[in-house]
Each structure stands twice: as structure tokens, then as C-alpha cells.
Protein backbone atom coordinates (compact mmCIF):
# COMPACT_ATOMS: atom_id res chain seq x y z
CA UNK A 1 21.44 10.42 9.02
CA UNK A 2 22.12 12.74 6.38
CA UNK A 3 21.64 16.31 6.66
CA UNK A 4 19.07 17.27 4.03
CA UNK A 5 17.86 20.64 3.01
CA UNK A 6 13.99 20.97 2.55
CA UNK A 7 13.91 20.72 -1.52
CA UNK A 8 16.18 17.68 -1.13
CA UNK A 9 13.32 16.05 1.58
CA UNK A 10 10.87 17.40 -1.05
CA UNK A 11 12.19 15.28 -3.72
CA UNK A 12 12.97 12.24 -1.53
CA UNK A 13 9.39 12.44 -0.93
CA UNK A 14 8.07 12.97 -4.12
CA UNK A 15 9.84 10.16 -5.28
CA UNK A 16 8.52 7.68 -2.62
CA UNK A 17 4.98 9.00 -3.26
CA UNK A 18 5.28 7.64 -7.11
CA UNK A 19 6.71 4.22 -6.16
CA UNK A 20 4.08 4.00 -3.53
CA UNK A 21 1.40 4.26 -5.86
CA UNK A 22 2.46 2.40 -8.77
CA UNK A 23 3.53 -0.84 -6.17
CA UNK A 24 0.18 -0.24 -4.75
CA UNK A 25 -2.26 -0.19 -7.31
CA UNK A 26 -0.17 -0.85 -10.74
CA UNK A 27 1.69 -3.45 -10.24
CA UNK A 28 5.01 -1.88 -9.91
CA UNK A 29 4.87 -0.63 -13.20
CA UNK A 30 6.57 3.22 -13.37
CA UNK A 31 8.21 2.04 -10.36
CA UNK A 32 11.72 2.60 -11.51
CA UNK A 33 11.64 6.19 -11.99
CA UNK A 34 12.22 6.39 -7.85
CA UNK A 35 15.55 5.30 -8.05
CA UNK A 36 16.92 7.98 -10.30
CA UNK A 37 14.80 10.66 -8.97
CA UNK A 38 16.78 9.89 -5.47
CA UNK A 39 19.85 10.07 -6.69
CA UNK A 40 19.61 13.49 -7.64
CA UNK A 41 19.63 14.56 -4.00
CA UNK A 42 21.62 11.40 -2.47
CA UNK A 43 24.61 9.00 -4.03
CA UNK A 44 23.13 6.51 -5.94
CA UNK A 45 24.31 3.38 -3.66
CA UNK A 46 22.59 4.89 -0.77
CA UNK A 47 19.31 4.95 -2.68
CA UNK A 48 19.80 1.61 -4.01
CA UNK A 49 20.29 0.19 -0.27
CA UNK A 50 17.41 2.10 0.88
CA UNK A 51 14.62 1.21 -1.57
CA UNK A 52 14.93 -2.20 -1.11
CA UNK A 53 13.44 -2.61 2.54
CA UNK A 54 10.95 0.42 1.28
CA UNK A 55 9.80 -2.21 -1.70
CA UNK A 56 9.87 -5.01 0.93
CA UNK A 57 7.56 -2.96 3.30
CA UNK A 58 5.37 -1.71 0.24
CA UNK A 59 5.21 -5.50 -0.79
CA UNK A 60 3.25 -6.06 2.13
CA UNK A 61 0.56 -3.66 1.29
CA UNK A 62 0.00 -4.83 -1.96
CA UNK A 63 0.59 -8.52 -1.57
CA UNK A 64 -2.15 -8.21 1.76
CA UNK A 65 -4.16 -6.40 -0.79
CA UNK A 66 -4.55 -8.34 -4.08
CA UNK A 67 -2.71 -11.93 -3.71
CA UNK A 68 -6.24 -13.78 -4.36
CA UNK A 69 -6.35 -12.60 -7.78
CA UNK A 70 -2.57 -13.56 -8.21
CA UNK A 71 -1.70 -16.07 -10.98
CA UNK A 72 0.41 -17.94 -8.89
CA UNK A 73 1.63 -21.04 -10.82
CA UNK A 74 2.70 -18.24 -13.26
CA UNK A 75 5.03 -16.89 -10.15
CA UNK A 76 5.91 -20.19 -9.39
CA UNK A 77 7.48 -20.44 -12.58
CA UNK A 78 9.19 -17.38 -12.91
CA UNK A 79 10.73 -16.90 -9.24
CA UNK A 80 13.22 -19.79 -10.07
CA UNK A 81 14.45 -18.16 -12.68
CA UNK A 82 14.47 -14.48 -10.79
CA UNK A 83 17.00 -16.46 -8.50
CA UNK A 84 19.59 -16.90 -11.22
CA UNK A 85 19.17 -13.23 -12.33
CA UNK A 86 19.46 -11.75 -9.06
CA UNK A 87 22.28 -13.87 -8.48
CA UNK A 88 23.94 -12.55 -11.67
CA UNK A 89 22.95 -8.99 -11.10
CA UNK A 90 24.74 -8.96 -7.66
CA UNK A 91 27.98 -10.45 -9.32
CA UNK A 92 27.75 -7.46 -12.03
CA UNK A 93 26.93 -5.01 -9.26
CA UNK A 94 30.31 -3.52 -8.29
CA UNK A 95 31.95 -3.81 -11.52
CA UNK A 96 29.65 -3.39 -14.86
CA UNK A 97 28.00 -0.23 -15.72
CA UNK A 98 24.01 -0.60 -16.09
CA UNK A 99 23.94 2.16 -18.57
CA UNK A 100 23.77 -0.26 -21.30
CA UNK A 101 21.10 -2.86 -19.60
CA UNK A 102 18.68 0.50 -18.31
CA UNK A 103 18.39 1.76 -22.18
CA UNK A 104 17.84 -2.05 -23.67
CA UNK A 105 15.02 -2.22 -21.19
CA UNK A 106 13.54 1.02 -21.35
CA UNK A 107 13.86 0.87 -24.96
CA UNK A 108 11.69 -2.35 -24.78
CA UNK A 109 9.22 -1.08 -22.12
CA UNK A 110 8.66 2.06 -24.86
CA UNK A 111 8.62 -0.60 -27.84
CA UNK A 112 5.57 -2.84 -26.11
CA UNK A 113 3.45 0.09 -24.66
CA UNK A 114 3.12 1.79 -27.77
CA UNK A 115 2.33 -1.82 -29.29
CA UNK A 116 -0.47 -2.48 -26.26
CA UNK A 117 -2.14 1.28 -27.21
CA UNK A 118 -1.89 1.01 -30.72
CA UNK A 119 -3.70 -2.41 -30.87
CA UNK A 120 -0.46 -4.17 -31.79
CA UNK A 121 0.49 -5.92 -28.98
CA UNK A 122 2.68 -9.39 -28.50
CA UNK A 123 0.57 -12.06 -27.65
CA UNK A 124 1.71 -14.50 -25.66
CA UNK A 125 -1.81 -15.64 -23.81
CA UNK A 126 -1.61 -18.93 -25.61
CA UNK A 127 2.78 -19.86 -24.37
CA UNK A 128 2.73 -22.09 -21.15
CA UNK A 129 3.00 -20.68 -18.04
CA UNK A 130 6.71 -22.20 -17.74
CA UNK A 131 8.21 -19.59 -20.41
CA UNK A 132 7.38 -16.82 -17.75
CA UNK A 133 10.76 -17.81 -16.06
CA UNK A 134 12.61 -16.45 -19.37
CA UNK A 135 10.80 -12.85 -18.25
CA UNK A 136 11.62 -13.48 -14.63
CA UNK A 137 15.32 -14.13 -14.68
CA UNK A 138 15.73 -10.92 -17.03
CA UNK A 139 13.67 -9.35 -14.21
CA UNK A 140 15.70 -10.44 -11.71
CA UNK A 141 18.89 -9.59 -13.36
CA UNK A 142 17.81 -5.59 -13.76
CA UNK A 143 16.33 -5.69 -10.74
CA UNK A 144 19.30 -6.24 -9.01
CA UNK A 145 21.20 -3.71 -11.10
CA UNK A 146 18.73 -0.93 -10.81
CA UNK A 147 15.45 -1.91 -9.33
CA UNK A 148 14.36 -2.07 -12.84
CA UNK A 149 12.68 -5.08 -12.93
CA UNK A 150 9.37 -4.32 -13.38
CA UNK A 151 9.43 -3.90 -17.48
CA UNK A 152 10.50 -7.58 -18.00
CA UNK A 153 7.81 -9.30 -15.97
CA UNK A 154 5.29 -6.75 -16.94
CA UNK A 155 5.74 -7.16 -20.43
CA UNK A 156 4.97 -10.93 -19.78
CA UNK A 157 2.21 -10.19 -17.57
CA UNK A 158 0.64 -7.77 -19.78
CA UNK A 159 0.90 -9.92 -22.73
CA UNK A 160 -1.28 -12.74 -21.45
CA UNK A 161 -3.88 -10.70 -21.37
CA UNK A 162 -4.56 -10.63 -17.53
CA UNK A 163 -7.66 -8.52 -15.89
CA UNK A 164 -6.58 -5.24 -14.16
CA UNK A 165 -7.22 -7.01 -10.56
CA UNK A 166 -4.80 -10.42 -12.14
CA UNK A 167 -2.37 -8.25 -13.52
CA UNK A 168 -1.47 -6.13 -10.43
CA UNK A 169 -1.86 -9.00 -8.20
CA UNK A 170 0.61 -11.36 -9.79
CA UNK A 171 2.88 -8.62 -10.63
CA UNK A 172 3.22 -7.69 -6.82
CA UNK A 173 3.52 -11.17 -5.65
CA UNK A 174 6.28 -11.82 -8.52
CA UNK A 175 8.37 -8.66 -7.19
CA UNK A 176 7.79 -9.23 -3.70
CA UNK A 177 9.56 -12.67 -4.53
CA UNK A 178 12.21 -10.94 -6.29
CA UNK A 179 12.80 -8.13 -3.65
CA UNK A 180 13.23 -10.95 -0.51
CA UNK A 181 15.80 -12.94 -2.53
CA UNK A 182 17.84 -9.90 -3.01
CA UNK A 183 18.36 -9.39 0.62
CA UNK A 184 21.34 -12.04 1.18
CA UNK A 185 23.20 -10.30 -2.32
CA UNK A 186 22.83 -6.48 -1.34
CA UNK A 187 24.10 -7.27 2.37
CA UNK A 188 27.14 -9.37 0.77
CA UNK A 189 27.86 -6.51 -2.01
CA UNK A 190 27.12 -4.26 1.40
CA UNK A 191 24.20 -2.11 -0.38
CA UNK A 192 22.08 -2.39 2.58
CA UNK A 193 24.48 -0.48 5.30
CA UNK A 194 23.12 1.09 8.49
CA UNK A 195 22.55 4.49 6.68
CA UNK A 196 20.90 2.86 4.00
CA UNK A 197 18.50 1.11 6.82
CA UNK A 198 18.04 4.63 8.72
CA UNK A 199 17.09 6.43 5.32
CA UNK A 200 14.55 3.64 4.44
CA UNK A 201 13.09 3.78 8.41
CA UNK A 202 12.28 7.79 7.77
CA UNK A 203 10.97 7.29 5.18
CA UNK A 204 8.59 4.27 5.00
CA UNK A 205 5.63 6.03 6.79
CA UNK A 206 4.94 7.76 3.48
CA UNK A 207 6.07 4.44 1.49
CA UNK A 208 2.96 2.51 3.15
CA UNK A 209 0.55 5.49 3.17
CA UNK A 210 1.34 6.07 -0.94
CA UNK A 211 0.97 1.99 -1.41
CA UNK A 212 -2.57 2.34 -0.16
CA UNK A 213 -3.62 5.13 -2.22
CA UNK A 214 -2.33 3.08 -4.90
CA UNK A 215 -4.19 0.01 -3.87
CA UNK A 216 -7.58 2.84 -3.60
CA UNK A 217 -6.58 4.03 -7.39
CA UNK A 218 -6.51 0.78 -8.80
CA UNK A 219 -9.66 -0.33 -7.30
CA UNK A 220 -11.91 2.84 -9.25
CA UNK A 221 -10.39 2.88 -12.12
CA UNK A 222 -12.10 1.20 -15.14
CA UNK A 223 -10.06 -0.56 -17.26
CA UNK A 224 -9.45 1.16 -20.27
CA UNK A 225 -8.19 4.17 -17.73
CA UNK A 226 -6.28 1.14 -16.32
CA UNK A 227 -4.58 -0.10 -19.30
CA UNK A 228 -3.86 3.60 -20.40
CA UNK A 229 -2.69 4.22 -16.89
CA UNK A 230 -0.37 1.16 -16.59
CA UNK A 231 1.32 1.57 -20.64
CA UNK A 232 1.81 5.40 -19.94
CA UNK A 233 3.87 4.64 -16.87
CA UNK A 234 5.54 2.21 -18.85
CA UNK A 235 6.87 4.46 -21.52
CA UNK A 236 7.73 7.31 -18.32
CA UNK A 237 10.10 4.72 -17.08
CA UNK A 238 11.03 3.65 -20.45
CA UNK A 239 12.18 7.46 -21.04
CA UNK A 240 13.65 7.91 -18.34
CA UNK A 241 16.08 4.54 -18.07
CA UNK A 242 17.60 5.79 -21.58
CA UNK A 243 17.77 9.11 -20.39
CA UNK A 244 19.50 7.48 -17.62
CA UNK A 245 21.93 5.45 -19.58
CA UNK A 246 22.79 8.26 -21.85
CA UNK A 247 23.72 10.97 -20.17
């Protein structure tokens, strides 16, 4: 285990707290800006490795919590295509830099939520449910690269127009998907290690307990506060993937 000073534990915690919630009760959405938030304390790879079985644990919560609202044929569709990006992603792991993908996305997440507040947004309620795979495998690619993949699918998600209750419960069925098939590729490209497992074990107490606060926020929260809510997190992690990528 490593040996942490308090502020580092402090911002290791912090960060969990804010991917808690937003699995929990948004959908993912804003969860991104864990992973860079760790890695100002600890090496990047380690908090790669260790937010994955974090995400798999949180899963759980909010999969338990709002899979009958889930679109599913939707997920059906796009989890295919998550394959081939993960796949991808893994092979680009060790060798590309994902300063370029992390400001094309966050650039994009920006781009749409100011189009959703504004009144402006893309919509794609009306496309078959099929052309959610083209969102998923671009999911599954960042994903892989930076747990990133939120902004893809979301956008998708979003888009159609989906209730507060539909939105977050296909979203977390979609990324629970996503997060199992990138077990096999993180143990090949050795990502999840045995300190990578023992950071995630100390630290998934607080994971769970922040997933159901999430799941408790979503649930009060009318949805205009929703919808502000879920597009504000969206340009945070926007910001901060370009931030990210250029310095």
C-alpha cells in the first residue's frame, strides 16, 4: 500500500466522493474528473487500475437502483460496438498519448451542454436505436484510454430526449457493460496489478456510500435542476479533459 500523507487521502477521497455521486444519481456524467484529480497525489496508471473495480462496484449500486427504467434495446445496440472500442483503446493504451482524444471529447461534451441549456440541442429522438452503437464504440474507445467514456454515450442519451429516471438508468447499465468488458484488456496491458486492487479495496467503502447519495440526489431533484445538474457536470469534465490534454 502506498504511504499517503493526510491531504493526499483527502484528495483521494474527495475524488471518489464526486464519482460516487455522479455514477449514482447522474448517470456517470462528471465522472471523469476522478481520474485526473487522483493523479495529482498517485501515478496516473495506478489510478487508472484502481477505478475500474471502484466503477465495477459503483455499477452495482446504480444498476440495483434504476435498471427498470433502462432503455435496454438502446444498450443492446451500443455494447457491441463498446466491444470494438475497448478493444482498440487497450491496443492504443501503452503507446498513444490521450492528450489529443481527452480535448476532442471534452471539447464536444462543452459544445452539446451549452447547446442542451441554450435550447439548441441535437436531436436525435427520431434516429433508430441501432445508430447508438456509433456513440458506444467512441465510448468505449475513451473509456479505455481515460475512463472518459461517459461524454459519448451521454451525448446520445441526452439527445433522445430521455426522462431524468431513463436517462440515468440506461446510462449506468451502458457503462456497467463497458466497465466488465474492460477487465480481460487492463489485466493483459497489466493496469489492474495487486496495488491497483489494494488501492481500489480501501477505498470502495466510500465509493458505495457516495453512489447512494447519488442515487438519493437524483431521486429529489426536479428536472429542470436535473437537466441543469447533469449539462453543468458535463461542461466541468469538458474543462477539465482539455485542461488535461493541454498542459
Amino acid at each position: 500500500m502506498l504511504d499517503l500523507g493526510l491531504l493526499p487521502i483527502l484528495t483521494l477521497a474527495a475524488a471518489i466522493l464526486l464519482l460516487g455521486i455522479a455514477k449514482g444519481g447522474f448517470g456517470g456524467v462528471g465522472a471523469p474528473v476522478a481520474l485526473p484529480i487522483m493523479a495529482l497525489v498517485i501515478p496516473a496508471d495506478l489510478a487508472l487500475g484502481a477505478l475500474l473495480p471502484i466503477l465495477l462496484a459503483m455499477d452495482c449500486v446504480s444498476v440495483t437502483a434504476h435498471r427498470r427504467a433502462a432503455d435496454s434495446k438502446a444498450v443492446l445496440f451500443a455494447l457491441p460496438a463498446a466491444v470494438i472500442g475497448v478493444l482498440a483503446g487497450a491496443a492504443l493504451l501503452a503507446s498513444v498519448p490521450t492528450d489529443i482524444v481527452g480535448i476532442v471529447i471534452g471539447l464536444l461534451a462543452i459544445l452539446f451542454a451549452l447547446m442542451a441549456l441554450t435550447g439548441f440541442g441535437l436531436n436525435i429522438s427520431h434516429w433508430p436505436r441501432w445508430t447508438s452503437g456509433l456513440f458506444g464504440g467512441l465510448s468505449g474507445l475513451t473509456s479505455t484510454l481515460a475512463h472518459a467514456g461517459g461524454p459519448p454515450i451521454h451525448i446520445y442519451f441526452l439527445s433522445r430526449g430521455y426522462a431524468p429516471a431513463q436517462f440515468v438508468a440506461t446510462s449506468a447499465m451502458f457503462m456497467a457493460g463497458v466497465n466488465v468488458i474492460k477487465i480481460v484488456p487492463f489485466l493483459v496491458v497489466g493496469a489492474l496489478n495487486t496495488q491497483a486492487l489494494t488501492l481500489a479495496l480501501w477505498l470502495a467503502p466510500l465509493a458505495l456510500a457516495a453512489a447512494y447519495l447519488g442515487v438519493w440526489i437524483a431521486r429529489i431533484l426536479p428536472k429542470p435542476a436535473f437537466k441543469l445538474a447533469v449539462n453543468g457536470l458535463l461542461i466541468v469534465t469538458g474543462v477539465k479533459l482539455i485542461m488535461d490534454g493541454l498542459l
